[in-house]
Protein backbone atom coordinates (compact mmCIF):
# COMPACT_ATOMS: atom_id res chain seq x y z
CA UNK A 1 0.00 0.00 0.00
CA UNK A 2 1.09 3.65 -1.17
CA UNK A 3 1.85 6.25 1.91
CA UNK A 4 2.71 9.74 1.13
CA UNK A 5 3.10 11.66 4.63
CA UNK A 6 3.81 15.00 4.82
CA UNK A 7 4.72 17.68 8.01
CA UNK A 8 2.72 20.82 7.24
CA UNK A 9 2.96 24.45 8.28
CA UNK A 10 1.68 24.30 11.22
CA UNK A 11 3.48 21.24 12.72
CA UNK A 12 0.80 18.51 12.61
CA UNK A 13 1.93 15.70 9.92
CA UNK A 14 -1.21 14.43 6.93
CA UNK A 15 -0.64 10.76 5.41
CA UNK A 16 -2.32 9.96 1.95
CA UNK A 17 -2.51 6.49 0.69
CA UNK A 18 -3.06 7.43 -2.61
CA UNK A 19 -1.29 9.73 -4.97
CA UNK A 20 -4.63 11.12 -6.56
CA UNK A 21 -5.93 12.53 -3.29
CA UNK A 22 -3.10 14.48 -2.93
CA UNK A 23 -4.29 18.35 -3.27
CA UNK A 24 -1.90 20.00 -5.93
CA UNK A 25 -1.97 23.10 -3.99
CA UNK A 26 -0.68 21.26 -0.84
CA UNK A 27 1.29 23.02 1.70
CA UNK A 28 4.13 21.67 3.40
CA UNK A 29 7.39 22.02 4.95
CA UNK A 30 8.78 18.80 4.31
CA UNK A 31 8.17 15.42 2.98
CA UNK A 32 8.22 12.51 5.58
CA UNK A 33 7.35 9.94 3.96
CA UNK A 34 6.76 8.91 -0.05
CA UNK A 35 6.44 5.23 -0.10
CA UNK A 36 4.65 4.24 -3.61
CA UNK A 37 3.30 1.03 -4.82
CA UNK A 38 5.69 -0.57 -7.08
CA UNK A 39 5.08 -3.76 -8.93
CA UNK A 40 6.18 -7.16 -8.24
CA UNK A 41 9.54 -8.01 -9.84
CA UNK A 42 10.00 -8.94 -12.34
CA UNK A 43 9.13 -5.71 -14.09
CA UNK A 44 8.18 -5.26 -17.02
CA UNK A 45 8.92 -2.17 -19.55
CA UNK A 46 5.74 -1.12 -18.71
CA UNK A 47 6.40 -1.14 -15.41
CA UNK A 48 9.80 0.64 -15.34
CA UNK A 49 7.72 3.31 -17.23
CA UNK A 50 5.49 3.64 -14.09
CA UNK A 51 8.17 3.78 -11.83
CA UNK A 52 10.04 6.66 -13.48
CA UNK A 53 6.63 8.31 -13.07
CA UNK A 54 7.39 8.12 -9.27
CA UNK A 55 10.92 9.50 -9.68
CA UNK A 56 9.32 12.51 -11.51
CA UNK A 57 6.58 13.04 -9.00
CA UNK A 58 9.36 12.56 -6.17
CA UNK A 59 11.54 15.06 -7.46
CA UNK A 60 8.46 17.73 -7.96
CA UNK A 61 7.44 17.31 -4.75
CA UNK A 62 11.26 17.83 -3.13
CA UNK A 63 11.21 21.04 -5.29
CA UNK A 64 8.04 22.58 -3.79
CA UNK A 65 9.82 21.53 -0.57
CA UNK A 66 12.22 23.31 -1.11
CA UNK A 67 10.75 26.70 -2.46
């Protein structure tokens, strides 16, 4: 299962476990956790395809951390 936790502004921490209810205008001061699913090896090239989705999505979120 998928966990995306996140410390916001105001100190309390928010956990989604999936990646569509995640607000795009979400707040935060850092990421805590960002745990997606991943298929079952072996992968596939469709599923290396979906996993460089996460990359991408990891390193968007890590630059709105950091702004």
């Amino acid at each position: 299962m998928a966990e995306f936790q996140f410390l916001l502004e105001n100190n309390s921490y928010i956990t989604y476990n999936n990646w569509e209810d995640i607000p795009e205008n979400l707040i935060f001061r850092n990421i805590i956790k960002f745990i997606p699913d991943i298929p079952e090896e072996p992968h596939t090239e469709e599923d290396h395809e979906i996993m460089d989705v996460w990359n991408e999505r990891l390193q968007d979120l890590i630059k709105k951390e950091k702004n």
